[in-house]
N, C-alpha and C. Protein backbone atom coordinates (compact mmCIF):
# COMPACT_ATOMS: atom_id res chain seq x y z
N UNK A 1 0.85 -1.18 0.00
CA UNK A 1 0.00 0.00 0.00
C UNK A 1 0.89 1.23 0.00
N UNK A 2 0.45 2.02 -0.93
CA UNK A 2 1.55 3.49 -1.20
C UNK A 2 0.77 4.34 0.13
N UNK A 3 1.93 4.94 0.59
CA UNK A 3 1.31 6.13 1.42
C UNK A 3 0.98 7.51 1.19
N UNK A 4 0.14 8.48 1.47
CA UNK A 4 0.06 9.62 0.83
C UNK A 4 1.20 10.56 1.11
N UNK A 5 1.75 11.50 -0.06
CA UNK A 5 2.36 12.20 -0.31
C UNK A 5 2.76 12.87 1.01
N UNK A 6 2.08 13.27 1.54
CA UNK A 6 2.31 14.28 3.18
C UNK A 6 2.82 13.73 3.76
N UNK A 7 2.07 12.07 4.19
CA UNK A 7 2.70 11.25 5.22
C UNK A 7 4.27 10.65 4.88
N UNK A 8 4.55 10.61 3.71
CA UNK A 8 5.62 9.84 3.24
C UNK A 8 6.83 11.28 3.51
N UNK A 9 6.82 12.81 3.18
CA UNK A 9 7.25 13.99 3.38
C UNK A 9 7.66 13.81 4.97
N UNK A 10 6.40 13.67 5.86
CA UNK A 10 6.20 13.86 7.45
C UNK A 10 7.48 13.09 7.75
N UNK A 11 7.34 11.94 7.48
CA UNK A 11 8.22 10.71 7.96
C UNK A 11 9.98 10.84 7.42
N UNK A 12 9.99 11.81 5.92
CA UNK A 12 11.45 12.00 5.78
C UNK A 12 11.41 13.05 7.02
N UNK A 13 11.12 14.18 7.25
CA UNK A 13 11.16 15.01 8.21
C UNK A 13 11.83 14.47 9.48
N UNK A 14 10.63 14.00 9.80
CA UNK A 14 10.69 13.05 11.24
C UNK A 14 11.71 12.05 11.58
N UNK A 15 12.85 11.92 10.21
CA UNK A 15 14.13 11.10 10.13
C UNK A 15 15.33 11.94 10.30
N UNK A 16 14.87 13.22 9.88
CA UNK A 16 16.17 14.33 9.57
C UNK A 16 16.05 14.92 11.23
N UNK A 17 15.19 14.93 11.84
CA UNK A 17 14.64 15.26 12.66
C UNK A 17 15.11 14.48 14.05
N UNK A 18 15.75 13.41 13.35
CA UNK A 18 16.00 12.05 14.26
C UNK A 18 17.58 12.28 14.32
N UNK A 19 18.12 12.45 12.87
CA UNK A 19 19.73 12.19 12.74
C UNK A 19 19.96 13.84 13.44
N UNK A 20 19.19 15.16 13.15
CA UNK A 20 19.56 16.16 14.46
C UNK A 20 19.52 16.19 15.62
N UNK A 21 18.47 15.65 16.29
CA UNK A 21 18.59 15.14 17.56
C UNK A 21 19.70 14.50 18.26
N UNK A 22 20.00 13.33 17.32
CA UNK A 22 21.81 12.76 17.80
C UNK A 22 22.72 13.26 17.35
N UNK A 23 22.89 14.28 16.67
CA UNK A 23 24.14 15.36 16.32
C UNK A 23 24.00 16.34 17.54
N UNK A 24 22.57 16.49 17.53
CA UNK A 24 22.77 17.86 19.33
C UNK A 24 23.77 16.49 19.93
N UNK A 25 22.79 15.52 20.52
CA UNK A 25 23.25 14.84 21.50
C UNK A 25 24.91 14.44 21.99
N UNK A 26 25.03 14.51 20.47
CA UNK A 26 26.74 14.07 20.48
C UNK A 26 27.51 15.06 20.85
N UNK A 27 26.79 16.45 20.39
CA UNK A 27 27.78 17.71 20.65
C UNK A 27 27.61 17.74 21.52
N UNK A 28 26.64 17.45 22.89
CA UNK A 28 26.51 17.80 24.29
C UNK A 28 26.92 16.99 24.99
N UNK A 29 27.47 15.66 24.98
CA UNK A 29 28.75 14.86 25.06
C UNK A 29 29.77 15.20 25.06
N UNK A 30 30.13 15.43 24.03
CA UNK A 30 31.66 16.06 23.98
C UNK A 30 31.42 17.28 24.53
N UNK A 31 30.85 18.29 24.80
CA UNK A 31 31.01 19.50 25.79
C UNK A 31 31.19 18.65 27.12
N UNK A 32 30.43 17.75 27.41
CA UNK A 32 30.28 17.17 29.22
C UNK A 32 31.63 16.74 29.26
N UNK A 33 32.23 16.32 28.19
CA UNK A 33 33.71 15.66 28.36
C UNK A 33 34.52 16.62 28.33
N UNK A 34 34.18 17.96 27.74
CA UNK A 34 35.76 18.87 27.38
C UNK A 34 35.12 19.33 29.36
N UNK A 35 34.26 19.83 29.50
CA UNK A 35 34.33 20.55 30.82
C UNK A 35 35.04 19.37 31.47
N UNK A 36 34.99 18.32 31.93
CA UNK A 36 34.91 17.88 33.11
C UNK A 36 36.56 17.63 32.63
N UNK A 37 36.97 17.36 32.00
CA UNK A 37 38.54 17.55 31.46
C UNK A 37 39.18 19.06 31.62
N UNK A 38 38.56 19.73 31.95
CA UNK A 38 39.34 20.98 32.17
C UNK A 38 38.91 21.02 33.53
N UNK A 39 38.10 20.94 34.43
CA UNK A 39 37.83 21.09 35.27
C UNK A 39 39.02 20.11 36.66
N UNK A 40 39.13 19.07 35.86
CA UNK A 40 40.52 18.41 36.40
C UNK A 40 41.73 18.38 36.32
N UNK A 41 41.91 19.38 34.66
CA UNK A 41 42.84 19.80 34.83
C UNK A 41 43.50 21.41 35.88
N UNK A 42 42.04 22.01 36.14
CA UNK A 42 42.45 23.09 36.92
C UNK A 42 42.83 22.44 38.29
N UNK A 43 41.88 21.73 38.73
CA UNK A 43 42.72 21.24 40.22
C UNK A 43 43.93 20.50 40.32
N UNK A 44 44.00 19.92 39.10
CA UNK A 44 45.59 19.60 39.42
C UNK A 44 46.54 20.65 39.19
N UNK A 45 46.09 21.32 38.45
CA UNK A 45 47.06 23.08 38.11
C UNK A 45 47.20 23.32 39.41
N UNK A 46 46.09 23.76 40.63
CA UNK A 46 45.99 24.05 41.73
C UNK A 46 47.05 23.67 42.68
N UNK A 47 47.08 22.13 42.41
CA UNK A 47 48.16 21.61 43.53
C UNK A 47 49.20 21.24 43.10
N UNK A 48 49.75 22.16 41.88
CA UNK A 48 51.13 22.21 41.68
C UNK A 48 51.69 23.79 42.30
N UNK A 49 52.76 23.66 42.84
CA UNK A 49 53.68 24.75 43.45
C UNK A 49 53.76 25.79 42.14
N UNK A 50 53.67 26.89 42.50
CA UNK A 50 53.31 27.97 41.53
C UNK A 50 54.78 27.89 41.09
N UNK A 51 55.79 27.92 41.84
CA UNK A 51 56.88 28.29 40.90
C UNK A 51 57.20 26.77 40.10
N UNK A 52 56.27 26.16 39.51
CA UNK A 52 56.79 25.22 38.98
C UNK A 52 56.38 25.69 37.60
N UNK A 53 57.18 25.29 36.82
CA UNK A 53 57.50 25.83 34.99
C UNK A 53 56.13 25.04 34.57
N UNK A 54 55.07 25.63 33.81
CA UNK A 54 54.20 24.80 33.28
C UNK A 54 53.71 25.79 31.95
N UNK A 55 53.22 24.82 30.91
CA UNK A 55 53.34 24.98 29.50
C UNK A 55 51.85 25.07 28.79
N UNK A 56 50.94 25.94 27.96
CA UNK A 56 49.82 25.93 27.73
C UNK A 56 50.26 25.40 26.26
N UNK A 57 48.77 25.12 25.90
CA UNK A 57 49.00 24.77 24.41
C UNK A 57 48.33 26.04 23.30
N UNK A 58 49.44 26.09 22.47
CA UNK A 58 49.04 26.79 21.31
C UNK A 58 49.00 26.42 20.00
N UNK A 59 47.67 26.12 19.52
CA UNK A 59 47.91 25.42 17.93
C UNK A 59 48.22 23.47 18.65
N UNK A 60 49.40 23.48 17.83
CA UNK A 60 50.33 22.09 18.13
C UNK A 60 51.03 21.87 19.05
N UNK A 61 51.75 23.27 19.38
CA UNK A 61 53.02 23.48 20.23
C UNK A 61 52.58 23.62 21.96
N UNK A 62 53.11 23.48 22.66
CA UNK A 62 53.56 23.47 24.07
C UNK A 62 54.08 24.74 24.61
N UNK A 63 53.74 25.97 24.69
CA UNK A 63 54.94 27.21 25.39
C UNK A 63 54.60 27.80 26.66
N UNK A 64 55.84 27.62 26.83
CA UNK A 64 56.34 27.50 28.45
C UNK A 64 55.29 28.80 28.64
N UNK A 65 54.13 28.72 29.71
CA UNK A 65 53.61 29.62 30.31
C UNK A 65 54.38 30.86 30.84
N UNK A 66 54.01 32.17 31.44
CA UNK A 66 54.66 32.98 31.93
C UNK A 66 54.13 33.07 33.53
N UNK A 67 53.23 32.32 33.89
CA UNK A 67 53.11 31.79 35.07
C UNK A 67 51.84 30.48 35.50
N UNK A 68 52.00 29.98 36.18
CA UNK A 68 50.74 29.29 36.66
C UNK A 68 49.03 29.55 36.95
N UNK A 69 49.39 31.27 37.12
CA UNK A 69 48.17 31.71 37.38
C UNK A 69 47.55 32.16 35.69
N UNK A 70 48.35 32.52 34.44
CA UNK A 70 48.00 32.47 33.09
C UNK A 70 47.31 31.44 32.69
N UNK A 71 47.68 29.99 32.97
CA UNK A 71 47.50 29.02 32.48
C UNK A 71 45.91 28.86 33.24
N UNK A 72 45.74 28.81 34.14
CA UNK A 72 44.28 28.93 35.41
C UNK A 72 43.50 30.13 34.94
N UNK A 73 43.81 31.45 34.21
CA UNK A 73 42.69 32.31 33.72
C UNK A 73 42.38 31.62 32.21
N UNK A 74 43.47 31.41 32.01
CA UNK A 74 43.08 30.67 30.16
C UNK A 74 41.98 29.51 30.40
N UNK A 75 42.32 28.58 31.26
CA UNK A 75 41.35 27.33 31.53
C UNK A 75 39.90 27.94 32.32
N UNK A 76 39.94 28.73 32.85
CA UNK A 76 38.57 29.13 33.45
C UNK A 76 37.75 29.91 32.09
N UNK A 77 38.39 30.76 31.48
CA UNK A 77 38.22 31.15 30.03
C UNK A 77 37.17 30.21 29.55
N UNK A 78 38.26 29.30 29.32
CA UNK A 78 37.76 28.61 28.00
C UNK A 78 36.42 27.39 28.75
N UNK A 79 36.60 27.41 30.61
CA UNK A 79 35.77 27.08 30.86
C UNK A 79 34.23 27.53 31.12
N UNK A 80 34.26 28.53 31.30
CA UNK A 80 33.25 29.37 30.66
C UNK A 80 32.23 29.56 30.03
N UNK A 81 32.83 29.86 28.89
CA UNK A 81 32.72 29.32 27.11
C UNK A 81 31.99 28.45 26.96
N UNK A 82 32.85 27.33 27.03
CA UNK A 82 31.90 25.81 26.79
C UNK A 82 30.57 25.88 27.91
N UNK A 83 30.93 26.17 29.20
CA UNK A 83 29.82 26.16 29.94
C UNK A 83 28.05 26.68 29.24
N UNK A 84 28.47 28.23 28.70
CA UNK A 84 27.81 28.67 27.85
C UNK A 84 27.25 27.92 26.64
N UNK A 85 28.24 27.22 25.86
CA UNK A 85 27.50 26.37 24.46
C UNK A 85 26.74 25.53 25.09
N UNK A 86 27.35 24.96 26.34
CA UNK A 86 26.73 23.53 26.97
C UNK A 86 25.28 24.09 27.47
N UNK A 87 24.77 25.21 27.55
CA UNK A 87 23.60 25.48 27.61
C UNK A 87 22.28 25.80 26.44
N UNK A 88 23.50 26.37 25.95
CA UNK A 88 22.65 26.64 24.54
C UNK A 88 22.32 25.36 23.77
N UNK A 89 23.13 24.73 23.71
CA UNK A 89 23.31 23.30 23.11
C UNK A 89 21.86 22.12 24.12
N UNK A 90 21.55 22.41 25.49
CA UNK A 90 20.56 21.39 26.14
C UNK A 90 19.45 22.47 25.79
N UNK A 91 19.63 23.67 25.14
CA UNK A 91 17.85 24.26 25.45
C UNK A 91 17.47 23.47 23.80
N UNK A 92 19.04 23.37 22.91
CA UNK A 92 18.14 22.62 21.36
C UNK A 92 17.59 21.50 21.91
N UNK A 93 18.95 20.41 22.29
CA UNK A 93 18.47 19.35 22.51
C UNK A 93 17.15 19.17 23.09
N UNK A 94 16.47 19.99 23.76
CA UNK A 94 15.31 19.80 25.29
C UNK A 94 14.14 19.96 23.67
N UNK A 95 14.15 21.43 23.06
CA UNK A 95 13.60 21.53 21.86
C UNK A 95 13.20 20.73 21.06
N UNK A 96 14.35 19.89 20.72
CA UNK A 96 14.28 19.02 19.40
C UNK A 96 13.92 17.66 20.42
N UNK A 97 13.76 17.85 21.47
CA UNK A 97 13.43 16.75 22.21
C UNK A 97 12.05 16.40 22.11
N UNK A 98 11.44 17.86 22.21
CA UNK A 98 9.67 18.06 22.57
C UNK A 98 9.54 17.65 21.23
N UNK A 99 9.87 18.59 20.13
CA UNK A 99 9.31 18.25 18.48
C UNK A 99 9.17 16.73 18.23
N UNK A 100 9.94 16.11 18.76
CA UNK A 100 10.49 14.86 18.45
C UNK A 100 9.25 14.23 18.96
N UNK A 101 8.78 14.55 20.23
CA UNK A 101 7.80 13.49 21.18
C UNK A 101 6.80 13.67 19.83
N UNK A 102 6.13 15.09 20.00
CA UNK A 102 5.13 15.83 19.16
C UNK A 102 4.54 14.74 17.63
N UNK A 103 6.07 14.96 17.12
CA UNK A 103 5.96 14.82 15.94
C UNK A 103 5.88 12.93 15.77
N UNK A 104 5.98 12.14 16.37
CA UNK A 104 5.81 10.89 17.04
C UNK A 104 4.86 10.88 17.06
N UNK A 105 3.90 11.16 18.14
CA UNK A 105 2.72 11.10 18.14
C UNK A 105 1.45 11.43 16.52
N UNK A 106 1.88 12.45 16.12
CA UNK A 106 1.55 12.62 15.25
C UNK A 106 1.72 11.27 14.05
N UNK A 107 2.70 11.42 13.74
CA UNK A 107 2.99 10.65 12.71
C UNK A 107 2.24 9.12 13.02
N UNK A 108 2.38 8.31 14.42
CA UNK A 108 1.48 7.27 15.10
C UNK A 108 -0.07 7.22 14.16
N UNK A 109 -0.74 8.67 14.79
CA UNK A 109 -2.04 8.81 14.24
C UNK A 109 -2.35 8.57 12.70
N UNK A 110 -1.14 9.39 12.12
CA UNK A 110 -1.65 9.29 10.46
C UNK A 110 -1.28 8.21 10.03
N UNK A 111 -0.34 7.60 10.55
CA UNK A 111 -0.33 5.83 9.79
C UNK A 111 -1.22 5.22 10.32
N UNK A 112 -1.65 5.21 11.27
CA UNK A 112 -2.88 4.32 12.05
C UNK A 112 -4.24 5.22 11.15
N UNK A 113 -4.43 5.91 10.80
CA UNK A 113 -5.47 6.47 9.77
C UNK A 113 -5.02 6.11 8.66
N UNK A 114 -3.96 5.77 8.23
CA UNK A 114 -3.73 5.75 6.91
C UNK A 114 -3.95 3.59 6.81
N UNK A 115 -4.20 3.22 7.90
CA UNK A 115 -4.38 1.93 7.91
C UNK A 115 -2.62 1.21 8.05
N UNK A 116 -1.54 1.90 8.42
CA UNK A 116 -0.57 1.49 8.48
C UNK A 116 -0.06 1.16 9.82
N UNK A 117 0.56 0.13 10.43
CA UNK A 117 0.74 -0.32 11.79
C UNK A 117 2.40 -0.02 11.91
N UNK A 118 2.48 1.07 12.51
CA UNK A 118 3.79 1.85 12.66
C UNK A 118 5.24 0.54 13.83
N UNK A 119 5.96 0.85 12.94
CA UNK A 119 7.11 0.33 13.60
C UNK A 119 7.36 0.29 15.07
N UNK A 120 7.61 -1.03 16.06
CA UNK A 120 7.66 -1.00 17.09
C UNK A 120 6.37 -0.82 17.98
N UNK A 121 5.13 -0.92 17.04
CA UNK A 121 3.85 -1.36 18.11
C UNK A 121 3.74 -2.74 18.48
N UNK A 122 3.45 -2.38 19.59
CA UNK A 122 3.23 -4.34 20.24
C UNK A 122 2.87 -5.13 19.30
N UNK A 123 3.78 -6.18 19.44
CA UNK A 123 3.52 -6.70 18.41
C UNK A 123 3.17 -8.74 18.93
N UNK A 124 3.01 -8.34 20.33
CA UNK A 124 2.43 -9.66 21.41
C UNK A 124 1.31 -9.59 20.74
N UNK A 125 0.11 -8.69 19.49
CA UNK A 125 -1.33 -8.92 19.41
C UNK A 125 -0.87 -9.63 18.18
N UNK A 126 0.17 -9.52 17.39
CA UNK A 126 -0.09 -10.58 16.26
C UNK A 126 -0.19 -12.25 16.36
């Protein structure tokens, strides 16, 4: 049985809709990983003796910091930052979360009107 034009549209949607959802998801992963990786790297910055020689990264390279406390404003910096995307990044995800339920439901109804028995319904009645 062919499906109608809309519903067959709805459902590419509702796929693109699917592969954005796990592209937020992944980017808000790797933010939970860069914070909590800088966040351990500041306390161990912490409990090194300030006059000890320590090196930030630039690009590729390694250069020798000009103190300990440079290297601790750069990392709070950049911790920050991410803190910030990492928010902006859960209000899509939360977004594309709701659309997602929404558009589920929806799509449920019009194949079940369209006489079609949507993927992953119980299937203990067959």
């Amino acid at each position: 049985m062919a499906l109608p034009a809309k519903l067959q549209n709805d459902l590419k949607q509702f796929q693109r809709l699917q592969q954005e959802l796990g592209a937020v998801q992944q980017q808000r992963l790797q933010l939970d990983l860069r914070l909590r990786e800088i966040g351990h790297t500041i306390e161990e910055l912490k409990a090194v003796p300030e006059e000890t020689t320590v090196y930030r990264p630039i690009g590729g390279l390694l250069v020798k910091a000009k103190s300990r406390k440079e290297v601790e404003d750069l990392l709070a910096e950049e911790k920050e930052t991410l803190e910030v995307r990492q928010k902006a990044v859960e209000r899509q995800e939360n977004h594309l979360k709701e659309r997602y339920g929404t558009m589920q439901q929806d799509l449920t109804q019009q194949l079940q009107a369209a006489g079609v028995r949507p993927e992953g319904a119980d299937e203990a009645e067959d």
